[in-house]
PDB file of N, CA and C in Angstrom:
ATOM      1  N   UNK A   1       5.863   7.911  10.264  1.00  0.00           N
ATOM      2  CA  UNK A   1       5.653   6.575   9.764  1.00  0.00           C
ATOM      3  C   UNK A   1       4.614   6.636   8.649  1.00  0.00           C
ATOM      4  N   UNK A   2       5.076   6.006   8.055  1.00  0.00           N
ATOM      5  CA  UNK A   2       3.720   5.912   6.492  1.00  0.00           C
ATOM      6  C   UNK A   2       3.308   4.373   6.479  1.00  0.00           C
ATOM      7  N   UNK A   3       1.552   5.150   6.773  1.00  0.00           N
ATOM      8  CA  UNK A   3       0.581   3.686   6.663  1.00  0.00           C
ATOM      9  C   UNK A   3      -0.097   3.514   5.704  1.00  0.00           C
ATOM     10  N   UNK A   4      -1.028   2.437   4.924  1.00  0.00           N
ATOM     11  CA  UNK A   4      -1.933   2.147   4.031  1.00  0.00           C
ATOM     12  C   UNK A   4      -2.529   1.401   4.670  1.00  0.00           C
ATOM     13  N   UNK A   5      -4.047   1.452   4.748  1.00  0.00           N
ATOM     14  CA  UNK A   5      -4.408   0.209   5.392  1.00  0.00           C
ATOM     15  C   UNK A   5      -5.744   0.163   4.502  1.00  0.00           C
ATOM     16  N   UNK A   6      -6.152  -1.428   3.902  1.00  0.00           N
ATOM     17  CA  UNK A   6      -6.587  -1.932   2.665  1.00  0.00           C
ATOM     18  C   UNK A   6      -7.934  -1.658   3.362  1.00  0.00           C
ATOM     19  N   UNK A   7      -8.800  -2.102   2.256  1.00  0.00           N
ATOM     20  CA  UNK A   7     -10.321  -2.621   2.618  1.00  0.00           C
ATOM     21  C   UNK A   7     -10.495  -3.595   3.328  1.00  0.00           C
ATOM     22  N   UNK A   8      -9.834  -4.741   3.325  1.00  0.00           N
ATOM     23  CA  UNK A   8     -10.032  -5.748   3.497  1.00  0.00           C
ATOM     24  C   UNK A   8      -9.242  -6.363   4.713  1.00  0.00           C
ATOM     25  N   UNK A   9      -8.473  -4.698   5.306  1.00  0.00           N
ATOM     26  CA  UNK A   9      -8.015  -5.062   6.474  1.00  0.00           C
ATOM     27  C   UNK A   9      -6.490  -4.898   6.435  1.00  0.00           C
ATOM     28  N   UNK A  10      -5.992  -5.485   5.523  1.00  0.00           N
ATOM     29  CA  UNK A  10      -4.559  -5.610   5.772  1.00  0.00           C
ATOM     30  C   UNK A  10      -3.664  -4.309   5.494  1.00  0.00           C
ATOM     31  N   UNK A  11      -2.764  -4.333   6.704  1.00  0.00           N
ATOM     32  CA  UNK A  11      -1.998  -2.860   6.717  1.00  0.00           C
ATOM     33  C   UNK A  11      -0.580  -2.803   6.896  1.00  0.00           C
ATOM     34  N   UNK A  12      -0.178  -2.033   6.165  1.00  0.00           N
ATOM     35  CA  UNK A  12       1.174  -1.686   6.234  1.00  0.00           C
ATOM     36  C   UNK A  12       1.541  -0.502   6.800  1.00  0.00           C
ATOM     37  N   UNK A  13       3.036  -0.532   7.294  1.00  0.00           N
ATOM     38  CA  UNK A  13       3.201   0.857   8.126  1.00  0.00           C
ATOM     39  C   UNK A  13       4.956   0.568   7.476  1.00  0.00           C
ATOM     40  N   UNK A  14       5.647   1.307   7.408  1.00  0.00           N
ATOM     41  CA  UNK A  14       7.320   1.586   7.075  1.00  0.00           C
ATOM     42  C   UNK A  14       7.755   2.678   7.206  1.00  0.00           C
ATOM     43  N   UNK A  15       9.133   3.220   7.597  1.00  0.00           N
ATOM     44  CA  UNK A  15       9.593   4.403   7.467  1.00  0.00           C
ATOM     45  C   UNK A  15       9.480   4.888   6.075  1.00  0.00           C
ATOM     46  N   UNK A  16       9.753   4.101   5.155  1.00  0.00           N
ATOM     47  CA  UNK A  16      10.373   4.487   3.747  1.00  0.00           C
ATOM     48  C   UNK A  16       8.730   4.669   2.754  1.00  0.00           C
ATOM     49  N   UNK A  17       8.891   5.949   2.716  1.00  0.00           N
ATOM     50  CA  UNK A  17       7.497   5.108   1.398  1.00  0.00           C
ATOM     51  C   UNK A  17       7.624   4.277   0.327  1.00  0.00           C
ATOM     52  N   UNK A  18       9.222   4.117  -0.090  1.00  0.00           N
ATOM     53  CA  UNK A  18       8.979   3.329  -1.122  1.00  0.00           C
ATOM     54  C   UNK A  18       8.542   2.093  -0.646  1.00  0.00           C
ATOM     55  N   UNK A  19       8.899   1.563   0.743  1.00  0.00           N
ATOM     56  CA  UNK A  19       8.280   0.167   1.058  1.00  0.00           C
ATOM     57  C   UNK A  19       7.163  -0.084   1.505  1.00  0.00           C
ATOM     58  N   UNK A  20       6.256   1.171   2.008  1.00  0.00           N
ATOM     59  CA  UNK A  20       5.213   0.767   1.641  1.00  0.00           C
ATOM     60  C   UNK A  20       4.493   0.424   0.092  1.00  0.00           C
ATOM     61  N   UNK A  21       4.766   1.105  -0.661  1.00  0.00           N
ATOM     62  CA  UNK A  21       4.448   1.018  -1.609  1.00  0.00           C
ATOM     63  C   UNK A  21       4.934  -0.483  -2.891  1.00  0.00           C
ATOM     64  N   UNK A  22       5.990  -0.881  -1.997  1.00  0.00           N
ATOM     65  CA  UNK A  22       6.432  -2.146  -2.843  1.00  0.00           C
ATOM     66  C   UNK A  22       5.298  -3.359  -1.936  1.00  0.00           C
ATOM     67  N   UNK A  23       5.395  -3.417  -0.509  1.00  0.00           N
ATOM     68  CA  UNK A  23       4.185  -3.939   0.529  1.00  0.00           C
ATOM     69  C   UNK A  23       2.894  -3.946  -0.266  1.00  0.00           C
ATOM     70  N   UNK A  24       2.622  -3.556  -0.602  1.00  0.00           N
ATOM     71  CA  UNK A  24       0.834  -2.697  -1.116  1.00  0.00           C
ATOM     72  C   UNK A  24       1.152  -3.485  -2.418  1.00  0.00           C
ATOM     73  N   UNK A  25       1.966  -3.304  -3.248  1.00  0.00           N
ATOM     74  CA  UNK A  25       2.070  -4.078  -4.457  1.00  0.00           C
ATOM     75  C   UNK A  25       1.793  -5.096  -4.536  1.00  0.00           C
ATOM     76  N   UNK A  26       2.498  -5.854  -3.626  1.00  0.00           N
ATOM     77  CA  UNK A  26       2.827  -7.511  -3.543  1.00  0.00           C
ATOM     78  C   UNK A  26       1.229  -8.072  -3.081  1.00  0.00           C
ATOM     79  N   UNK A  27       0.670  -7.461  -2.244  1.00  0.00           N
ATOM     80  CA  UNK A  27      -0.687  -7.346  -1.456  1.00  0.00           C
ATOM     81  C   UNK A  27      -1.767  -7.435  -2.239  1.00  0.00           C
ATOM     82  N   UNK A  28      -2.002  -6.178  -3.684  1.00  0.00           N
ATOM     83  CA  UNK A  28      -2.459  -6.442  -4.791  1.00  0.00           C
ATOM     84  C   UNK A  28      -2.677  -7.355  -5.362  1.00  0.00           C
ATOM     85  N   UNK A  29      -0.878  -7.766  -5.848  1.00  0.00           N
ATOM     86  CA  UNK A  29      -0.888  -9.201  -6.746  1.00  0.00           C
ATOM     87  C   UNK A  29      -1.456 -10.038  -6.045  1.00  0.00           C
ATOM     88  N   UNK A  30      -1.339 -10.673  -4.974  1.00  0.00           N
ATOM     89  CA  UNK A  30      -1.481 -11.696  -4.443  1.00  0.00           C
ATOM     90  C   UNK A  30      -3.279 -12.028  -3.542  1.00  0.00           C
ATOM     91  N   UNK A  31      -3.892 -10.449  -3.025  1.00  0.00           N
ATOM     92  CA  UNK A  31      -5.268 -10.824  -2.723  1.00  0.00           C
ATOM     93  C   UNK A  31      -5.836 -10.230  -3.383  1.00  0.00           C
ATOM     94  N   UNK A  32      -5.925  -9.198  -4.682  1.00  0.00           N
ATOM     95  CA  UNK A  32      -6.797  -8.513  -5.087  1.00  0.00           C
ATOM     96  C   UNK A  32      -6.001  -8.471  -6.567  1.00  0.00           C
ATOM     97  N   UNK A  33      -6.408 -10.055  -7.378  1.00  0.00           N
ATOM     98  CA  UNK A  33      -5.449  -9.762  -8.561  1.00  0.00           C
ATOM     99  C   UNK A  33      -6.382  -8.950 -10.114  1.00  0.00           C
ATOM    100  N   UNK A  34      -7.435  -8.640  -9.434  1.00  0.00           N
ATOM    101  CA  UNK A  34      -8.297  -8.285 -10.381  1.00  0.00           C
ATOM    102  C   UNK A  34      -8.157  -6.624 -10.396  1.00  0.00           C
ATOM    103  N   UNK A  35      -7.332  -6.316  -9.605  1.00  0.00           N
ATOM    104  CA  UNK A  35      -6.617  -4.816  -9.271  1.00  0.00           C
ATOM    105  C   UNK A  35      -5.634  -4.261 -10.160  1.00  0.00           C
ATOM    106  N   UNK A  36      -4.650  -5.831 -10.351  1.00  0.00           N
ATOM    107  CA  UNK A  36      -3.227  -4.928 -11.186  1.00  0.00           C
ATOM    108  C   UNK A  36      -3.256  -4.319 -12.134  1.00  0.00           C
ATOM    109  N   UNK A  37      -2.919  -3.437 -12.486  1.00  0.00           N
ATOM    110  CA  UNK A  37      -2.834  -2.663 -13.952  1.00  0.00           C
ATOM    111  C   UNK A  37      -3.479  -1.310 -13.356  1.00  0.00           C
ATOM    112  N   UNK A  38      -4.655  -1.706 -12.081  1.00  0.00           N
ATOM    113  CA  UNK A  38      -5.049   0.032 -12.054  1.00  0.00           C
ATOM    114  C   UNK A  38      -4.428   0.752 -10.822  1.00  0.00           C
ATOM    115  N   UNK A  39      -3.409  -0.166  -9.582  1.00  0.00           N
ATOM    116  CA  UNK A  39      -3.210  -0.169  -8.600  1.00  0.00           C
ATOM    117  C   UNK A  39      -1.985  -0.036  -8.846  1.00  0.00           C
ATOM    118  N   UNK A  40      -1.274   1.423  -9.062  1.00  0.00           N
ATOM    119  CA  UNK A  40       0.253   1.801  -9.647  1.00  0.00           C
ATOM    120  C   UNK A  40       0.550   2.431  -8.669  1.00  0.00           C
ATOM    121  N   UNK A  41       2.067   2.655  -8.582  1.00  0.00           N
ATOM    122  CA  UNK A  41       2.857   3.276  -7.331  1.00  0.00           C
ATOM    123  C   UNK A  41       2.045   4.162  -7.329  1.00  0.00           C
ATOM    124  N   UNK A  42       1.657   5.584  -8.077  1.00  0.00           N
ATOM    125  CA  UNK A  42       1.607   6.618  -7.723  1.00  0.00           C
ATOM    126  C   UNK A  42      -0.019   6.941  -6.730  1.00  0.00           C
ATOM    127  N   UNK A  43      -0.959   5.901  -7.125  1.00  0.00           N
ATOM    128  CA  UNK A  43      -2.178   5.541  -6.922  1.00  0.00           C
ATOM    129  C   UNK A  43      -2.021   5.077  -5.225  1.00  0.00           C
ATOM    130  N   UNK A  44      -0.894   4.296  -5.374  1.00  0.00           N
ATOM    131  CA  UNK A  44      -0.715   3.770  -3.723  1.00  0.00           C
ATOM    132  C   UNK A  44      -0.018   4.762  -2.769  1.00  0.00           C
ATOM    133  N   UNK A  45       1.073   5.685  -3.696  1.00  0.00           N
ATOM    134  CA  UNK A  45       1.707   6.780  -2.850  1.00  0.00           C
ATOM    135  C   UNK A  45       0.347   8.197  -2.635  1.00  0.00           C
ATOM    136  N   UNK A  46      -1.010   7.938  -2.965  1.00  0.00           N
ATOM    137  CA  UNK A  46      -2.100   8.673  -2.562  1.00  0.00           C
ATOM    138  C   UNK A  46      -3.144   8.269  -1.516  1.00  0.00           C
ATOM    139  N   UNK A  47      -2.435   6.984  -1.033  1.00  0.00           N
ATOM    140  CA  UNK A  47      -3.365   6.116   0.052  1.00  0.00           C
ATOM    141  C   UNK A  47      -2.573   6.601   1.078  1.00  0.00           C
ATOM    142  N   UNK A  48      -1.347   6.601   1.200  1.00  0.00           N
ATOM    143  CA  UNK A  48      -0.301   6.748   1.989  1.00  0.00           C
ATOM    144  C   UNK A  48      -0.638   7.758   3.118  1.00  0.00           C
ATOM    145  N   UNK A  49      -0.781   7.066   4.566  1.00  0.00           N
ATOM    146  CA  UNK A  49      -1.228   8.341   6.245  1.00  0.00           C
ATOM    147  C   UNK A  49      -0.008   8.740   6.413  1.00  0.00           C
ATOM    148  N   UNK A  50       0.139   9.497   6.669  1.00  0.00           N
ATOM    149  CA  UNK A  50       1.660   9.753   7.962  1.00  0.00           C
ATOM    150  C   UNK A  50       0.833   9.699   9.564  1.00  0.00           C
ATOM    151  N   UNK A  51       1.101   8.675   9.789  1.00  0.00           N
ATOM    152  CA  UNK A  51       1.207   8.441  11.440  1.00  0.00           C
ATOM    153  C   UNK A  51       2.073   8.597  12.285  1.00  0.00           C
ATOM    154  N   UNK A  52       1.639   8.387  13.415  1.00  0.00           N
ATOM    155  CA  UNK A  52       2.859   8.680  14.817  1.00  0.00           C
ATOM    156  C   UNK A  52       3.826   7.485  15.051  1.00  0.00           C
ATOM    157  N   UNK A  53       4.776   7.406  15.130  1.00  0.00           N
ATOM    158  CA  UNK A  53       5.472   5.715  14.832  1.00  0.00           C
ATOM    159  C   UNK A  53       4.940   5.069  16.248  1.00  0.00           C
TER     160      UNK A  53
END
């Protein structure tokens, strides 16, 4: 399972990394909009745990 889990608490977990990584996006835009532009897939596919499902 692939997790991200923010500063501020909020976490995502998905089989797919791309959905975490679309999750984490939307998360950006919407609580941390002073982020976008430096908070790019590849930046979020380096946050990315592999956990135990």
């Amino acid at each position: 399972m692939n997790q991200v889990t923010c500063e501020c608490g909020f976490e995502v977990r998905a089989g797919a990394e791309s959905q975490v990584v679309d999750q984490v996006l939307t998360h950006v835009r919407t609580d941390h909009p002073d982020l976008v532009g430096q908070v790019t897939p590849d930046v979020v596919r380096g946050w990315i745990e592999l956990v135990p499902d």
